[in-house]
C-alpha atoms as a PDB file:
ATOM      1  CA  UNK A   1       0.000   0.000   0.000  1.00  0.00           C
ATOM      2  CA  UNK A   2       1.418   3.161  -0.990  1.00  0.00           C
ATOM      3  CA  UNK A   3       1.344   6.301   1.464  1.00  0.00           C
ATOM      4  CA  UNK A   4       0.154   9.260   0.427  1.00  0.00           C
ATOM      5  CA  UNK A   5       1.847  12.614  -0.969  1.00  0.00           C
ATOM      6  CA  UNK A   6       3.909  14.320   1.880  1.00  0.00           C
ATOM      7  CA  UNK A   7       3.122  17.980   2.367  1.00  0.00           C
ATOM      8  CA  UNK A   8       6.898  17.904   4.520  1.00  0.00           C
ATOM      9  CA  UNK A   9       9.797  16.452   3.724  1.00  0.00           C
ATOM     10  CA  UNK A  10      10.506  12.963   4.699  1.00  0.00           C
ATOM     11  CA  UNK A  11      13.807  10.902   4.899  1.00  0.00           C
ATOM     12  CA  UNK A  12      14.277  10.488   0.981  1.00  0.00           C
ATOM     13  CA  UNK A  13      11.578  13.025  -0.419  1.00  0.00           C
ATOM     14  CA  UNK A  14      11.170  16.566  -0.603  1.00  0.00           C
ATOM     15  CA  UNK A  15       7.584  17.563   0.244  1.00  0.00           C
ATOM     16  CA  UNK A  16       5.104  20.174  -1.398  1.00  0.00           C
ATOM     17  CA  UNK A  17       6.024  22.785   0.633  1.00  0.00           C
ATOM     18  CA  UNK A  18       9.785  22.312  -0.617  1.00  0.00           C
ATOM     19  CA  UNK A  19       8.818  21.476  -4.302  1.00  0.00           C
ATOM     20  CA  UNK A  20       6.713  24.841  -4.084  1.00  0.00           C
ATOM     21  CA  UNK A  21       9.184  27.182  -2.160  1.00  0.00           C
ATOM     22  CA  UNK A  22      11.493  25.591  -5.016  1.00  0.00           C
ATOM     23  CA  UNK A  23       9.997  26.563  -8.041  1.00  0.00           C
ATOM     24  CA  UNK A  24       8.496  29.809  -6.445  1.00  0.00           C
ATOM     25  CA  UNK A  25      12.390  30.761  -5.793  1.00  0.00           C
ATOM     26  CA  UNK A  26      13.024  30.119  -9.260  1.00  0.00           C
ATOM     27  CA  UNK A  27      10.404  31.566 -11.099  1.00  0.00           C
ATOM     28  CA  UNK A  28      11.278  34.550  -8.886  1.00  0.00           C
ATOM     29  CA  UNK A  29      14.617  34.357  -9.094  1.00  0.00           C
ATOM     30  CA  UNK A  30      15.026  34.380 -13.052  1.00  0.00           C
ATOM     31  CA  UNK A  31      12.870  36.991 -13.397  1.00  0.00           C
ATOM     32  CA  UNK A  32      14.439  39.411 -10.817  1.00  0.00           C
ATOM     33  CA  UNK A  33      17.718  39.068 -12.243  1.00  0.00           C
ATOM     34  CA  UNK A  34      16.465  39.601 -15.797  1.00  0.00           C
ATOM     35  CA  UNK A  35      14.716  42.835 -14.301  1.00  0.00           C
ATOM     36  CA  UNK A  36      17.795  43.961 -12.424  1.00  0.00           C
ATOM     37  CA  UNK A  37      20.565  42.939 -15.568  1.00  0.00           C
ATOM     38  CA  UNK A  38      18.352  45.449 -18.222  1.00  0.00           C
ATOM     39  CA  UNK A  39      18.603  48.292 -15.749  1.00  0.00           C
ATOM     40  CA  UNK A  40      21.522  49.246 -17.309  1.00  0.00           C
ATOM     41  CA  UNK A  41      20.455  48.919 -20.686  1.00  0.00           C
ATOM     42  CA  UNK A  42      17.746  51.393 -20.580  1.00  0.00           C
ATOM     43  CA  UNK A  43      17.697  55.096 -21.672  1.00  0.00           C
ATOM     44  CA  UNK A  44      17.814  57.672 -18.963  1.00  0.00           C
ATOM     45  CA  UNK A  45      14.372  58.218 -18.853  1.00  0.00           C
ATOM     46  CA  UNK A  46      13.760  54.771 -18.190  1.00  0.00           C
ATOM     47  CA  UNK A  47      16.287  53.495 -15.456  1.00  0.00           C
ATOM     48  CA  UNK A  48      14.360  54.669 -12.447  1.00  0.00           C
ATOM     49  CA  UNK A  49      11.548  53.336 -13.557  1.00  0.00           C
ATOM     50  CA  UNK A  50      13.059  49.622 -14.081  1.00  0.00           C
ATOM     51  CA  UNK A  51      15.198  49.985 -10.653  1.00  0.00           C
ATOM     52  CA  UNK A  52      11.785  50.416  -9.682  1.00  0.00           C
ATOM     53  CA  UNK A  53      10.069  47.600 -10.938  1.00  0.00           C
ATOM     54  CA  UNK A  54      12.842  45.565  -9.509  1.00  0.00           C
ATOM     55  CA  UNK A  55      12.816  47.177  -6.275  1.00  0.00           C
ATOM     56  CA  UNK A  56       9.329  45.921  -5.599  1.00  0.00           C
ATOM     57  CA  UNK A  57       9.236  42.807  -7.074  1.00  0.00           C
ATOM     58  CA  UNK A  58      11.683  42.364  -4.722  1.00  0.00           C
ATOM     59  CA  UNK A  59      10.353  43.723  -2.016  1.00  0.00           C
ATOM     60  CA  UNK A  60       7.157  41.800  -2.574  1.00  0.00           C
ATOM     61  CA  UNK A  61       9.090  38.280  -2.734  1.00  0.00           C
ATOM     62  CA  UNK A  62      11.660  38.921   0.081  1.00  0.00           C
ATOM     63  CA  UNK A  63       9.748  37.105   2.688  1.00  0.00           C
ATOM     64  CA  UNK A  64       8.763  33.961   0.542  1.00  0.00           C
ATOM     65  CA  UNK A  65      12.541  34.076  -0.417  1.00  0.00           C
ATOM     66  CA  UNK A  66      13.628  33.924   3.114  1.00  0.00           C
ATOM     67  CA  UNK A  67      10.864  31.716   3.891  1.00  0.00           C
ATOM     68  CA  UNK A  68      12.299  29.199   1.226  1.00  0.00           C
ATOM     69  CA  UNK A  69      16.533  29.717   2.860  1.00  0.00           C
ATOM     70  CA  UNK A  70      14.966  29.189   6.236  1.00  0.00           C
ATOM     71  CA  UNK A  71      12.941  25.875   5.625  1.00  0.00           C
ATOM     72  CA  UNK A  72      16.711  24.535   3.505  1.00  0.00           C
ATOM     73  CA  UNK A  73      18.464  24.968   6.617  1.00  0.00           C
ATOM     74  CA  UNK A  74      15.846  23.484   8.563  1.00  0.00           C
ATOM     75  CA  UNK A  75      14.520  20.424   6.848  1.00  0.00           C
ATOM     76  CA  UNK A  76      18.046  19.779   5.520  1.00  0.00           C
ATOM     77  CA  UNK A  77      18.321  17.583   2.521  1.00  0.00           C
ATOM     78  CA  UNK A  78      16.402  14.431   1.827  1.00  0.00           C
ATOM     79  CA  UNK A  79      19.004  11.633   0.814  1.00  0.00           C
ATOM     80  CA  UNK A  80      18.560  10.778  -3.226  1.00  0.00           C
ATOM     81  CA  UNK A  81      17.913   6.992  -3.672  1.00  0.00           C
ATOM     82  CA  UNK A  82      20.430   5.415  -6.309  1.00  0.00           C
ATOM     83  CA  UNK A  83      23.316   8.459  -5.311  1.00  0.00           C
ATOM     84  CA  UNK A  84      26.458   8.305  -3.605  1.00  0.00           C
ATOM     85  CA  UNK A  85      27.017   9.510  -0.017  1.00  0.00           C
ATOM     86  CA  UNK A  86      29.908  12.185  -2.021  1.00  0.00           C
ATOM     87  CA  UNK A  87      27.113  12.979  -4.513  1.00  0.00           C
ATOM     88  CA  UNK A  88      25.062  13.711  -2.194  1.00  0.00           C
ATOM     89  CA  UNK A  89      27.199  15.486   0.264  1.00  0.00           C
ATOM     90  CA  UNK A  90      28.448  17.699  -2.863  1.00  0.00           C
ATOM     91  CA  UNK A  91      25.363  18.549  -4.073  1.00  0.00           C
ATOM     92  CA  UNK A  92      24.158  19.667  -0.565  1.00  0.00           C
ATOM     93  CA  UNK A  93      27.006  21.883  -0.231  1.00  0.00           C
ATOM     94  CA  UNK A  94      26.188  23.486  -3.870  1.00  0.00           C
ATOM     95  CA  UNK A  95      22.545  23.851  -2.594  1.00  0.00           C
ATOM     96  CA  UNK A  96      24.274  25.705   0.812  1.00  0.00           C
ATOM     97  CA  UNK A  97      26.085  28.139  -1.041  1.00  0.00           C
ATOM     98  CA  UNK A  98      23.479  29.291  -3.414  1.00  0.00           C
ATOM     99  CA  UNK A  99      21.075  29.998  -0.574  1.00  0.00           C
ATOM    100  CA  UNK A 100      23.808  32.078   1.634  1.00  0.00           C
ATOM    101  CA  UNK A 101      24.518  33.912  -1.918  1.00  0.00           C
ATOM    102  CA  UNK A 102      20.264  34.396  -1.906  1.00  0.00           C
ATOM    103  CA  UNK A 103      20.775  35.891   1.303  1.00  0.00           C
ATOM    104  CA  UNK A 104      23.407  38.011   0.328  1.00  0.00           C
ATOM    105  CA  UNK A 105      21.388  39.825  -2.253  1.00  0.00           C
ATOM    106  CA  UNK A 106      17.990  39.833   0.437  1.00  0.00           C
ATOM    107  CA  UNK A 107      20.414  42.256   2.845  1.00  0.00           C
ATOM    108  CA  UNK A 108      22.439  43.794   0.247  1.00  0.00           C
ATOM    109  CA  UNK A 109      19.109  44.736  -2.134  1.00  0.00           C
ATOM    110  CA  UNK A 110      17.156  46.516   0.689  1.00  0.00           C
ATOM    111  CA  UNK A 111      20.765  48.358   2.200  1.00  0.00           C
ATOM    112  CA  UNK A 112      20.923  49.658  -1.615  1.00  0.00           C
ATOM    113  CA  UNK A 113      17.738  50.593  -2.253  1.00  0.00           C
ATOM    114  CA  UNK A 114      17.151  52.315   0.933  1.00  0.00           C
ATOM    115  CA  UNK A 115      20.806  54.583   1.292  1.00  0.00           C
ATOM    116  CA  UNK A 116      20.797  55.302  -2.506  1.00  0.00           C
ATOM    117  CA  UNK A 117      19.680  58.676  -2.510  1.00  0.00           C
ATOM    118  CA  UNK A 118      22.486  59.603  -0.060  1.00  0.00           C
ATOM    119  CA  UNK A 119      24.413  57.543  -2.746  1.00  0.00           C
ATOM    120  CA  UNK A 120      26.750  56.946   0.417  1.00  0.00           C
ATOM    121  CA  UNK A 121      29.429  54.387   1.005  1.00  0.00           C
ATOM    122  CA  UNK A 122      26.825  51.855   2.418  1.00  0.00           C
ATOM    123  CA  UNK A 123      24.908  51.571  -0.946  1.00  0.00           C
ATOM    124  CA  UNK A 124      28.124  51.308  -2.557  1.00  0.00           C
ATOM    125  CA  UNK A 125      28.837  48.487  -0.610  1.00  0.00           C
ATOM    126  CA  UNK A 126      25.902  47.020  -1.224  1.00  0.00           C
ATOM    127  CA  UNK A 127      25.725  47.892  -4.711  1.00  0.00           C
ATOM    128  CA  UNK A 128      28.658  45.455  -4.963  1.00  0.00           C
ATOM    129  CA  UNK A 129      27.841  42.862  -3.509  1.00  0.00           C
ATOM    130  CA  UNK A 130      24.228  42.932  -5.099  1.00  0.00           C
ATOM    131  CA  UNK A 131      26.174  42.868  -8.423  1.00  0.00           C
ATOM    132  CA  UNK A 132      29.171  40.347  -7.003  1.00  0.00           C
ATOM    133  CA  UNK A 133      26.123  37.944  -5.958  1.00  0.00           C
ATOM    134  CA  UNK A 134      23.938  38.389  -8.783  1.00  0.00           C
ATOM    135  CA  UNK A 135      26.442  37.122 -11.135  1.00  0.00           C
ATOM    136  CA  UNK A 136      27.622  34.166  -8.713  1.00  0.00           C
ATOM    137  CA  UNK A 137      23.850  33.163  -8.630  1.00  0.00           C
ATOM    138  CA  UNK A 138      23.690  33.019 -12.043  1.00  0.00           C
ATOM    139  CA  UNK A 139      26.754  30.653 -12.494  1.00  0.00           C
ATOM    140  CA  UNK A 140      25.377  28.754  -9.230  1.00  0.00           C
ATOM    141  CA  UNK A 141      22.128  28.319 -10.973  1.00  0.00           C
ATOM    142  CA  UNK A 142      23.512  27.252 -14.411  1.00  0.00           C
ATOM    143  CA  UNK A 143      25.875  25.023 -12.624  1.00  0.00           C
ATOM    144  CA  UNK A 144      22.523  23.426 -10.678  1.00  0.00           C
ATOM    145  CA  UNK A 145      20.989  22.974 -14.030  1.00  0.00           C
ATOM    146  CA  UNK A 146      23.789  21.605 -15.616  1.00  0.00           C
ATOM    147  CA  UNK A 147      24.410  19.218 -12.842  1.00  0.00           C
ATOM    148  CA  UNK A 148      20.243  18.555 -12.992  1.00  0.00           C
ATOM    149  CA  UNK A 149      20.359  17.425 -16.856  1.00  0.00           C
ATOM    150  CA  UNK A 150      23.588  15.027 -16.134  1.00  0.00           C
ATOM    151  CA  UNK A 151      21.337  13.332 -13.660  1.00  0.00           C
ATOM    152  CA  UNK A 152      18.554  13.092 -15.763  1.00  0.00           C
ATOM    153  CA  UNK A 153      20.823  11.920 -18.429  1.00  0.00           C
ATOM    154  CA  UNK A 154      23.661   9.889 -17.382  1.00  0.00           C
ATOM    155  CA  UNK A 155      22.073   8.273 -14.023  1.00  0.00           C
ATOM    156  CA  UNK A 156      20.116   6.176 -12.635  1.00  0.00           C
ATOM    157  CA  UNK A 157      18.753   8.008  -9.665  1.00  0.00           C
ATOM    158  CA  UNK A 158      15.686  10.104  -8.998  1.00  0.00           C
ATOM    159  CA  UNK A 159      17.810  13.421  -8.639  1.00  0.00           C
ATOM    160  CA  UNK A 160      15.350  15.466 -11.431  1.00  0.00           C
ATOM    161  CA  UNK A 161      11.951  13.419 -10.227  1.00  0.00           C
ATOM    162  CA  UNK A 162      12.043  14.335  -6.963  1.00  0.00           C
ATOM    163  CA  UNK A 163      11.788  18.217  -7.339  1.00  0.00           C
ATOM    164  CA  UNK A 164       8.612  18.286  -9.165  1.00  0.00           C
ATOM    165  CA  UNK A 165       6.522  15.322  -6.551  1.00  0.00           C
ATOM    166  CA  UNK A 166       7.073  13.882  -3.442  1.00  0.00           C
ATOM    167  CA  UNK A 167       7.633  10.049  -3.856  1.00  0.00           C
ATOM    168  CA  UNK A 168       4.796   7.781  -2.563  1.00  0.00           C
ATOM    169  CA  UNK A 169       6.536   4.455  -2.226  1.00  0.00           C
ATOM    170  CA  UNK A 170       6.569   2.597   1.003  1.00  0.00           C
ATOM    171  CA  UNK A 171      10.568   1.818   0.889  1.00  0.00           C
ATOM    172  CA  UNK A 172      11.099   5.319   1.069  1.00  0.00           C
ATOM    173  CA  UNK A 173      11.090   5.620   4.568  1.00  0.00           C
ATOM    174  CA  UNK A 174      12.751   2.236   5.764  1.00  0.00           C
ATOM    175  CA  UNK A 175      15.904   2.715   4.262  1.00  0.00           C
END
């Protein structure tokens, strides 16, 4: 008999509220950096009006962001059935360092946006490392995908599977 869909993660499953806070993250993610990369591409006119845009997008996904580093560090990491303890111990420590680089830009975004009229050292600061971490993110998150298709492609595990439902088998939890 097969138990039903977890809403929290369990020993070797993520849960809904992890596959959601997932692809929420992303969804958010990509579009806030495509926001905040064509700031710099508009005309004069328009640059306070896309700093804008991004400036509240932001603002209105901080807390689910947060929300999403906070359960991470939390639930941990639910152990991938058919990968190796060093797979999974890398792969962990990838997910680690692309949620304390998340958390970079949450601090370092606000501290910007809110000394920038002063246009003092603090939103310098924070300017760079909003930029430094936007483009780390990006190679984190092409490195993630990356590493996703090779799973998908060249293994035998459930590595891709797992992020879009919660498994239902009743091994899951006995091994």
């Amino acid at each position: 008999m097969s138990k039903p869909r977890s809403l929290l993660d369990r020993k070797n499953s993520f849960g809904w509220l992890s596959i959601g806070l997932h692809w929420f993250a992303t969804l958010a993610i990509i579009l806030l950096w495509f926001i905040g990369q064509s700031i710099a591409l508009q005309s004069i006119e328009q640059i306070d009006a896309r700093r804008s845009l991004h400036v509240t997008l932001g603002l209105i996904v901080w807390l689910p962001l947060v929300a999403r580093i906070a359960w991470r560090f939390k639930a941990g990491h639910p152990y991938v059935n058919g990968q190796t303890l060093m797979t999974h111990r890398l792969a962990k420590a990838a997910h680690y360092v692309m949620l304390l680089v998340l958390m970079v830009m949450l601090i370092s975004g606000p501290l910007m946006a809110w000394a920038m009229p002063e246009r003092s050292a603090l939103s310098e600061t924070a300017f760079s490392f909003h930029s430094f971490t936007a483009k780390a993110l990006a190679a984190l998150v092409l490195l993630h995908i990356l590493a996703a298709l090779k799973h998908l492609m060249f293994h035998e595990d459930e590595t891709v599977a797992r992020i879009f439902v919660p498994r239902t088998d009743d091994t899951q939890d006995e091994e």
